[in-house]
C-alpha atoms as a PDB file:
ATOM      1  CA  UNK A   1      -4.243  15.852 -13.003  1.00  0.00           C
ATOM      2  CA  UNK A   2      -5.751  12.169 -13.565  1.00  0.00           C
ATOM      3  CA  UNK A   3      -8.267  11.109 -11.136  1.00  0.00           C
ATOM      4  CA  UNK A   4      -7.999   7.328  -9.511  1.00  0.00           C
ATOM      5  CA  UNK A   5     -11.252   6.762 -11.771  1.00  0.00           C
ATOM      6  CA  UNK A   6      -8.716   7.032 -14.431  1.00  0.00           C
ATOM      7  CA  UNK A   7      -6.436   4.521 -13.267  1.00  0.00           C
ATOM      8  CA  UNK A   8      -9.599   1.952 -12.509  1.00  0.00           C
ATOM      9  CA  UNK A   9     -10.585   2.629 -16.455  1.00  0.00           C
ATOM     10  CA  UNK A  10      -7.019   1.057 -17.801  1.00  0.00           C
ATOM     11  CA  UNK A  11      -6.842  -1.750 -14.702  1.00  0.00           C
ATOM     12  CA  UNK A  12      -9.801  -3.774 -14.652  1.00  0.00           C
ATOM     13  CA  UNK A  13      -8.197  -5.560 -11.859  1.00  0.00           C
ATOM     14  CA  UNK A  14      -7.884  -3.126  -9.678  1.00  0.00           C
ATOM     15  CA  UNK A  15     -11.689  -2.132  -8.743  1.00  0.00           C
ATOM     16  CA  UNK A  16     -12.038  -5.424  -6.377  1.00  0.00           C
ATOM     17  CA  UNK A  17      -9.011  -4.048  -4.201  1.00  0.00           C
ATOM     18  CA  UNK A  18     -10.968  -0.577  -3.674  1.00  0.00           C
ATOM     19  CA  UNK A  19     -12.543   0.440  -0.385  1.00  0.00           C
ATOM     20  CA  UNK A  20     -15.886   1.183  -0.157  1.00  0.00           C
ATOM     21  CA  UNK A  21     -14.853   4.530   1.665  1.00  0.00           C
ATOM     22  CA  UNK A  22     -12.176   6.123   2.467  1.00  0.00           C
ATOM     23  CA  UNK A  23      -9.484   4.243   4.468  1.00  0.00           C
ATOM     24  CA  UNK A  24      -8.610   6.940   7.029  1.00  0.00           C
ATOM     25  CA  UNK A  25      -5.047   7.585   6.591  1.00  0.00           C
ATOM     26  CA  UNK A  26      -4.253  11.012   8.506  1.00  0.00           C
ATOM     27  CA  UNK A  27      -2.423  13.334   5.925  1.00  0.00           C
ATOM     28  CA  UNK A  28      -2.225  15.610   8.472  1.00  0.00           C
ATOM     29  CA  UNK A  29       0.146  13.687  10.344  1.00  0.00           C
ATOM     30  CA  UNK A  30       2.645  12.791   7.503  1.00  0.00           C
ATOM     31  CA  UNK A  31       2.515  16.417   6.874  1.00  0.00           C
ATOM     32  CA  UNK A  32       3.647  17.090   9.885  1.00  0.00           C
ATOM     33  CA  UNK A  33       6.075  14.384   9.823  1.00  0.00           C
ATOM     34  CA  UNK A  34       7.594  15.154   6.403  1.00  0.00           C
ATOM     35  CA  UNK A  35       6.729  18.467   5.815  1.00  0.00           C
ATOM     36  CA  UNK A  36       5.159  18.807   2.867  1.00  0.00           C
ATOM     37  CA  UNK A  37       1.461  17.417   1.208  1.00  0.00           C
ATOM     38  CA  UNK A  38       1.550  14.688  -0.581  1.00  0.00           C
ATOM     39  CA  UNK A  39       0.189  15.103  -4.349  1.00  0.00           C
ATOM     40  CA  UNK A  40      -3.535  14.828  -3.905  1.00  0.00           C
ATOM     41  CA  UNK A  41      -4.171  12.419  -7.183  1.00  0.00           C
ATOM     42  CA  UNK A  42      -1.890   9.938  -4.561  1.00  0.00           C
ATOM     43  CA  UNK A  43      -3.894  10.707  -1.834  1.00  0.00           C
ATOM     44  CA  UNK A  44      -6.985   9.945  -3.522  1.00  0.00           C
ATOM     45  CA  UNK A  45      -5.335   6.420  -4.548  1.00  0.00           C
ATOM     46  CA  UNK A  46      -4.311   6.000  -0.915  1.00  0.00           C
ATOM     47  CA  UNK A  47      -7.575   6.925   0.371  1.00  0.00           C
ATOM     48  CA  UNK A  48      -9.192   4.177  -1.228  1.00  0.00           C
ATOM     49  CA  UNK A  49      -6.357   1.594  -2.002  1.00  0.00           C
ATOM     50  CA  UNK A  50      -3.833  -0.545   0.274  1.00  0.00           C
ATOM     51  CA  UNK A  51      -0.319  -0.769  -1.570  1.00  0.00           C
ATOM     52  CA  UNK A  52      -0.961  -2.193  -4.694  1.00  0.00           C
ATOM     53  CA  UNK A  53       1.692  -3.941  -6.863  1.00  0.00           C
ATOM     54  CA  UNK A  54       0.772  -4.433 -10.508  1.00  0.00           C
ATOM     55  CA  UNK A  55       2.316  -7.362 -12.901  1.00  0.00           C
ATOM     56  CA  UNK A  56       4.233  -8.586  -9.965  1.00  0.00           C
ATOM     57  CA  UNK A  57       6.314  -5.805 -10.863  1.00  0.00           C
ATOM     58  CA  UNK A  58       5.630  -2.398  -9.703  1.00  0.00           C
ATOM     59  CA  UNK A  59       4.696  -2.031  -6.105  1.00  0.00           C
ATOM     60  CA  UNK A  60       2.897   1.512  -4.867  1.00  0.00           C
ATOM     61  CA  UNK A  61       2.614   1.964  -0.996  1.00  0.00           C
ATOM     62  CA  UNK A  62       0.175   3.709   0.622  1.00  0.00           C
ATOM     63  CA  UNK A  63      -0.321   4.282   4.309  1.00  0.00           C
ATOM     64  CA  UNK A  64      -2.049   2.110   6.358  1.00  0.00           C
ATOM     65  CA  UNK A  65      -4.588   4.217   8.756  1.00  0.00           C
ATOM     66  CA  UNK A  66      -2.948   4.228  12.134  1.00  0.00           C
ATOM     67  CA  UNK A  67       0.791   3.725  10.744  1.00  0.00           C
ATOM     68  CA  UNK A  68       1.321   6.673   9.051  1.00  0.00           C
ATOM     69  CA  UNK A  69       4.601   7.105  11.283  1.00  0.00           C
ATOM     70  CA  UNK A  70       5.725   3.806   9.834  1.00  0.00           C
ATOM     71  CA  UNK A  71       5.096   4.978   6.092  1.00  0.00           C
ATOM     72  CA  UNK A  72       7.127   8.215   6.487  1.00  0.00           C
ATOM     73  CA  UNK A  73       9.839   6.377   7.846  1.00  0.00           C
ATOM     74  CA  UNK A  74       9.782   4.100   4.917  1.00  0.00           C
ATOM     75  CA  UNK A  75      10.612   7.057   2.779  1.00  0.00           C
ATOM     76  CA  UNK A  76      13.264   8.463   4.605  1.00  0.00           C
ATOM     77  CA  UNK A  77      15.373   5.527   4.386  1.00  0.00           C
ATOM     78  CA  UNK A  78      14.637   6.035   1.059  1.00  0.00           C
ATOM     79  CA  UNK A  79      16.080   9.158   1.101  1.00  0.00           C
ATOM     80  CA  UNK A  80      19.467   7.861   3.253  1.00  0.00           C
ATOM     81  CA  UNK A  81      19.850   5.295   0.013  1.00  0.00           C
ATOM     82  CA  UNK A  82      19.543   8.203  -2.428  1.00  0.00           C
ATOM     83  CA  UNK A  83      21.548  11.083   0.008  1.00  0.00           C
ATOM     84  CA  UNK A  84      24.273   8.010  -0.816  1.00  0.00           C
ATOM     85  CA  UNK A  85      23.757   7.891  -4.133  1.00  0.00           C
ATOM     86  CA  UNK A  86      24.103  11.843  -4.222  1.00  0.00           C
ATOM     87  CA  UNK A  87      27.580  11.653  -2.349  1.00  0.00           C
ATOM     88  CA  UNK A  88      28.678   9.320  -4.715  1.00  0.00           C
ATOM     89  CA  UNK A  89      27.605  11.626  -7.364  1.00  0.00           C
ATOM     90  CA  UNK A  90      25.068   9.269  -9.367  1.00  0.00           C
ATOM     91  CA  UNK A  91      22.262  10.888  -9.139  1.00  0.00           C
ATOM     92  CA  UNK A  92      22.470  13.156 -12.665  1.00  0.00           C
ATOM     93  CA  UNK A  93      22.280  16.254 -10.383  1.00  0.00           C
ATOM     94  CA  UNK A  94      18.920  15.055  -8.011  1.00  0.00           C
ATOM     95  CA  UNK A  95      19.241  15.790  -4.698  1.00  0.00           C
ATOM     96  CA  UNK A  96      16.897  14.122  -1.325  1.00  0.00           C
ATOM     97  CA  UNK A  97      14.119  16.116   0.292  1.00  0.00           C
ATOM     98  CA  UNK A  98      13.900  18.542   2.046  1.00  0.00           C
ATOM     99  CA  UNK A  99      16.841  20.076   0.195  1.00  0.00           C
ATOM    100  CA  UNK A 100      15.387  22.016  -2.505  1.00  0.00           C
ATOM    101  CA  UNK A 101      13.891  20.931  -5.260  1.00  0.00           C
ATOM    102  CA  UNK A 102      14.792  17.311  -3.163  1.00  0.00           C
ATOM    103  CA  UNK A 103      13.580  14.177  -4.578  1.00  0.00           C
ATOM    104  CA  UNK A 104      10.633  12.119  -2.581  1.00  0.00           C
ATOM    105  CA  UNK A 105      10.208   8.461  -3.243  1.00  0.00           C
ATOM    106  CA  UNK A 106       6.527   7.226  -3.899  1.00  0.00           C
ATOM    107  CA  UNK A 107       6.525   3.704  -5.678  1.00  0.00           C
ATOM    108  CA  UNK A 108       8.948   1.279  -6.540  1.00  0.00           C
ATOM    109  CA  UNK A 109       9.654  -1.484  -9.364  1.00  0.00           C
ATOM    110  CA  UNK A 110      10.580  -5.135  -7.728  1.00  0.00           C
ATOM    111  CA  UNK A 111      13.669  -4.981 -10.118  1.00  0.00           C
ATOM    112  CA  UNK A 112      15.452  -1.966  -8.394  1.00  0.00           C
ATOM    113  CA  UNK A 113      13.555   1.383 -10.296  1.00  0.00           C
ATOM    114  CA  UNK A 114      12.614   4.153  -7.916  1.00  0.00           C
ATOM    115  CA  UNK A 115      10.034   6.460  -8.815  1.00  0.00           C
ATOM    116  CA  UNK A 116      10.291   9.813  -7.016  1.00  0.00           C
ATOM    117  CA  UNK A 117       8.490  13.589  -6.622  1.00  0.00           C
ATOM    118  CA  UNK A 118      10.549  16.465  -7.406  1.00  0.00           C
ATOM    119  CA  UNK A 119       9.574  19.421  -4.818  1.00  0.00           C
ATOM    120  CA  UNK A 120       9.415  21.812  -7.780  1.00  0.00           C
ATOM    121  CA  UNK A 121       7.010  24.509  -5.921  1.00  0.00           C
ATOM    122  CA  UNK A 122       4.993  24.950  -2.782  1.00  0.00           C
ATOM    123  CA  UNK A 123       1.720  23.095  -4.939  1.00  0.00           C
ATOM    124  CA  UNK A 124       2.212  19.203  -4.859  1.00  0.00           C
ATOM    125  CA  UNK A 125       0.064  18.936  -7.390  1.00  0.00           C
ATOM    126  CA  UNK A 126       2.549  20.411  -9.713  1.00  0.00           C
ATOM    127  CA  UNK A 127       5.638  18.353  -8.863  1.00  0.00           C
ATOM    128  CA  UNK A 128       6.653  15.792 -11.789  1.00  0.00           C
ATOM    129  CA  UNK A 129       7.565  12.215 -11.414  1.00  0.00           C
ATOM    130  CA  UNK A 130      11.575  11.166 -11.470  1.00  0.00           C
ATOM    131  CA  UNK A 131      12.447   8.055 -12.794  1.00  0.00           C
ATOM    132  CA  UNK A 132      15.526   6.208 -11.502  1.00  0.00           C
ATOM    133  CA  UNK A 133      15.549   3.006 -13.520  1.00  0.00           C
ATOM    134  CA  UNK A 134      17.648   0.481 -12.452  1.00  0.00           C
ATOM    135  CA  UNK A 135      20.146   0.809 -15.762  1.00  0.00           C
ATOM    136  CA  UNK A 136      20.954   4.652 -14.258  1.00  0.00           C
ATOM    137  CA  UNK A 137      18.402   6.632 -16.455  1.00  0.00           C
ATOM    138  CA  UNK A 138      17.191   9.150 -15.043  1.00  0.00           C
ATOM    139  CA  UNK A 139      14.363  10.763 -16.670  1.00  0.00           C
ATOM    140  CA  UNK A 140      11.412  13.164 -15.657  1.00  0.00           C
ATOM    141  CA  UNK A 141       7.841  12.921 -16.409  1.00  0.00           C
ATOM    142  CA  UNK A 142       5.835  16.187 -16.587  1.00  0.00           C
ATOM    143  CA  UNK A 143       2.439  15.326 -14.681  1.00  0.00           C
ATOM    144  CA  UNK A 144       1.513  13.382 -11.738  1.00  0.00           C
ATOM    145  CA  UNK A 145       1.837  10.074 -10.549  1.00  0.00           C
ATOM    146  CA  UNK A 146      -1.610   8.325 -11.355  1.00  0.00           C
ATOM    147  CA  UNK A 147      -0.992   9.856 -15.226  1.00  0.00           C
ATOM    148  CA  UNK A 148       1.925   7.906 -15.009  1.00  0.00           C
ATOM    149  CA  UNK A 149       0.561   4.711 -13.720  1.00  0.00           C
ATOM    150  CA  UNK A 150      -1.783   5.041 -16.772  1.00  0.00           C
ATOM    151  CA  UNK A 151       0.984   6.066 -19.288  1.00  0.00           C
ATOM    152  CA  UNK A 152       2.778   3.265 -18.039  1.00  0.00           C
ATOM    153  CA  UNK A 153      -0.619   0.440 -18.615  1.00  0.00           C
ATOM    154  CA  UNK A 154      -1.668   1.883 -21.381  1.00  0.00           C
ATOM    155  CA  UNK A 155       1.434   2.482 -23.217  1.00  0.00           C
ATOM    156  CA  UNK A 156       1.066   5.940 -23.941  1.00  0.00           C
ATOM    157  CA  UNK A 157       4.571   7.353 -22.172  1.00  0.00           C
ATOM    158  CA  UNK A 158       7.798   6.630 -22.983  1.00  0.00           C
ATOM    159  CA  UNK A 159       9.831   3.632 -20.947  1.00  0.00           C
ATOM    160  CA  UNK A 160      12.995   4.537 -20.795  1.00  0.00           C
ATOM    161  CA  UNK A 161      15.532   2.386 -19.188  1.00  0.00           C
ATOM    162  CA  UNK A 162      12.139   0.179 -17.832  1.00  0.00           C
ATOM    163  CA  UNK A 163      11.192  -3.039 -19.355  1.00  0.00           C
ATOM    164  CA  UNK A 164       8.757  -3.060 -22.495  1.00  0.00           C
ATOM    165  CA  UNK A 165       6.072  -5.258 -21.000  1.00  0.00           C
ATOM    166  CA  UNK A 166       5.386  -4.585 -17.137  1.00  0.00           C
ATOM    167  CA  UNK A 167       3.195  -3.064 -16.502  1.00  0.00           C
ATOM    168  CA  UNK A 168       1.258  -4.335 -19.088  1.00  0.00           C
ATOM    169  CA  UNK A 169      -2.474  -3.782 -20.265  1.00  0.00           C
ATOM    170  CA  UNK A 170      -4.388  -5.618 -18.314  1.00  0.00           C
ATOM    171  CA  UNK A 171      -2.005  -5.849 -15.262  1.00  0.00           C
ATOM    172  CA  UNK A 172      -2.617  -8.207 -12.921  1.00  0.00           C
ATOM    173  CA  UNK A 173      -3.324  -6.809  -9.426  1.00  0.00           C
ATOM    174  CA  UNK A 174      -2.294  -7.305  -5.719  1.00  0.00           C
ATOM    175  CA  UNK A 175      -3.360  -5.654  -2.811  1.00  0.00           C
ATOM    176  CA  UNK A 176      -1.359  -5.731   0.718  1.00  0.00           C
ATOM    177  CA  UNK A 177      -3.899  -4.255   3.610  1.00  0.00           C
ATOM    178  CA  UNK A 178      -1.429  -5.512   6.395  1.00  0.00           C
END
């Protein structure tokens, strides 16, 4: 599992928009709210980042400290869009958390891809990444969500059904802290 140090390596950008410690967000409490940890190379990236977007293109959100009731709401009307999507049956078989092996969404293109977790097992760490491009592809990626921020920047993974140049190298970097 990639480290956010590996992320900062491929986006020179993205060091400015760091914290100097860790922002606070309570884990705990979106636990508790969604019922399940969250994959701990994301919390590392939320611990230390606001939601970035990169290329004016792909947006991640984290939790602001204090809000995290607001974040985990944000994903479940995620997962009322996709529960649609699933009773209309587009969804290539996927299904929404918490049913099992249920789909949670974690970042977001600004063209109308969704990038989900697939509860695989009881270990976050070992759930893949589920790409939902916006041309109906839906494809899985085998390791966690910071590899494949950097697969995406650096060009190393595939792109299937997502544009050839955003993210690009060198992505340009914004960070929302409100």
């Amino acid at each position: 599992m990639l480290r956010v140090s590996d992320l900062e390596r491929v986006v020179s950008e993205l060091l400015p928009q760091r914290s100097p410690g860790p922002r606070g967000v309570n884990f705990e409490a979106i636990y508790q709210i969604l019922g399940v940890d969250l994959p701990s190379d994301y919390r590392e990236l939320a611990d230390f980042y606001p939601t970035l977007e990169f290329d004016e293109f792909l947006r991640v959100p984290t939790p602001l400290p204090g809000q995290e009731r607001a974040f985990v709401d944000g994903i479940f009307r995620e997962l009322e869009t996709l529960r649609d999507l699933q009773d209309d049956d587009m969804t290539e078989g996927y299904v929404a958390h918490p049913d099992p092996g249920g789909l949670i969404p974690w970042s977001e293109s600004l063209s109308g891809d969704v990038f989900y977790w697939r509860v695989s097992s009881g270990n976050s760490d070992d759930w893949p990444v589920v790409v939902n491009s916006r041309n109906d592809d839906w494809w899985e990626f085998r390791e966690g969500a910071l590899a494949f921020l950097v697969g995406l920047i650096d060009g190393t993974i595939e792109r299937r059904g997502l544009p050839d140049r955003v993210p690009g190298p060198n992505p340009r970097v914004r960070g929302f802290s409100v």
